[in-house]
Every structure is written in structure tokens, then in C-alpha cells.
Protein backbone atom coordinates (compact mmCIF):
# COMPACT_ATOMS: atom_id res chain seq x y z
CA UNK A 1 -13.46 93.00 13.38
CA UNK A 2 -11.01 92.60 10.61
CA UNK A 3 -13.33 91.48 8.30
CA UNK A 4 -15.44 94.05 8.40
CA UNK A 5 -11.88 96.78 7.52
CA UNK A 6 -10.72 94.69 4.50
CA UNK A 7 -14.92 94.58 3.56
CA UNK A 8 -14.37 98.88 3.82
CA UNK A 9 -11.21 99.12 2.62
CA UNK A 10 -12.52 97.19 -0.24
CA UNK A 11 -15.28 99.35 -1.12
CA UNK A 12 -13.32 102.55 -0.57
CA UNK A 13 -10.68 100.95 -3.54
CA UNK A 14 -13.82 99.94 -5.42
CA UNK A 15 -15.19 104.00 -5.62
CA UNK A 16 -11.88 104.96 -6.31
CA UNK A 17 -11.61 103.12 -9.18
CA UNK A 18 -15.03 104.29 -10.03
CA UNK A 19 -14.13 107.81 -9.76
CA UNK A 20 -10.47 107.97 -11.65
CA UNK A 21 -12.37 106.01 -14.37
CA UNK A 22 -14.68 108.99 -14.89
CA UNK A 23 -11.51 111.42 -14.96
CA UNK A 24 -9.73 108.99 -17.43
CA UNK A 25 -7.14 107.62 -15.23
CA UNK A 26 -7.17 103.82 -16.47
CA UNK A 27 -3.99 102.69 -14.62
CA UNK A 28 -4.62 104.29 -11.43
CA UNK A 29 -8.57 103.12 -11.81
CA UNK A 30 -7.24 99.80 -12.96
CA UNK A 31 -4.41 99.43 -9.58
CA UNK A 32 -7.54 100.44 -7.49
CA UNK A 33 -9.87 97.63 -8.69
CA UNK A 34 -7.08 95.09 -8.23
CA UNK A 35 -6.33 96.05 -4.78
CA UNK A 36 -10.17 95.82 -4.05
CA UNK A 37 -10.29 92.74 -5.28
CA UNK A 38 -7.40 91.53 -3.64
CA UNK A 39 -9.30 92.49 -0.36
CA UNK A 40 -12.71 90.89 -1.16
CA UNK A 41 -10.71 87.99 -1.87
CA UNK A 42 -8.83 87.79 2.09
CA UNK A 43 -11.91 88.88 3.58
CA UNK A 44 -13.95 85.90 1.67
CA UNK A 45 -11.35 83.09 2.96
CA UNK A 46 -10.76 84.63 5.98
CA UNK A 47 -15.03 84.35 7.15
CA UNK A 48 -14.82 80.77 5.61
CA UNK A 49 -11.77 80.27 7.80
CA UNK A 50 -13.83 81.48 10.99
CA UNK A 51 -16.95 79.84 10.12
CA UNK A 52 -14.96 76.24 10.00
CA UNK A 53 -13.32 77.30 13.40
């Protein structure tokens, strides 16, 4: 079950990066992709994690 917020919460940072890059916010579109892939990242190890478990 918490995979599958971090995999939302993920995408949800990933469009709003998409969508302050069309309105010209770099940093805030640029804080938003980092978080995202912060969250892609903990999501990956943690379904390794279960899958070795």
C-alpha cells in the first residue's frame, strides 16, 4: 500500500513540474522534479526490499 502513494505522489510532483515549466517557473518546476525523483527512488528500494522478504 505504500508503494503504490510514493508511486502517486511521484507522478503528481512529476506534472507539477511539467506544468510550472510551461508558466516559466524553473525553481519551483526544478524542486518538483527532485522531490519526484526522490520518491521513485524510495518506492524502487522499498519493492526490492519486499520482493527479497
Amino acid at each position: 500500500m505504500l508503494g503504490g502513494g510514493l508511486v502517486g505522489l511521484a507522478i503528481l510532483f512529476f506534472v507539477l513540474a511539467l506544468i510550472f515549466a510551461i508558466l516559466g517557473a524553473r525553481g519551483v518546476a526544478g524542486m518538483s522534479m527532485s522531490i519526484a525523483k526522490w520518491l521513485v527512488i524510495i518506492f524502487i528500494v522499498l519493492a526490492i526490499i519486499s520482493l527479497l522478504l
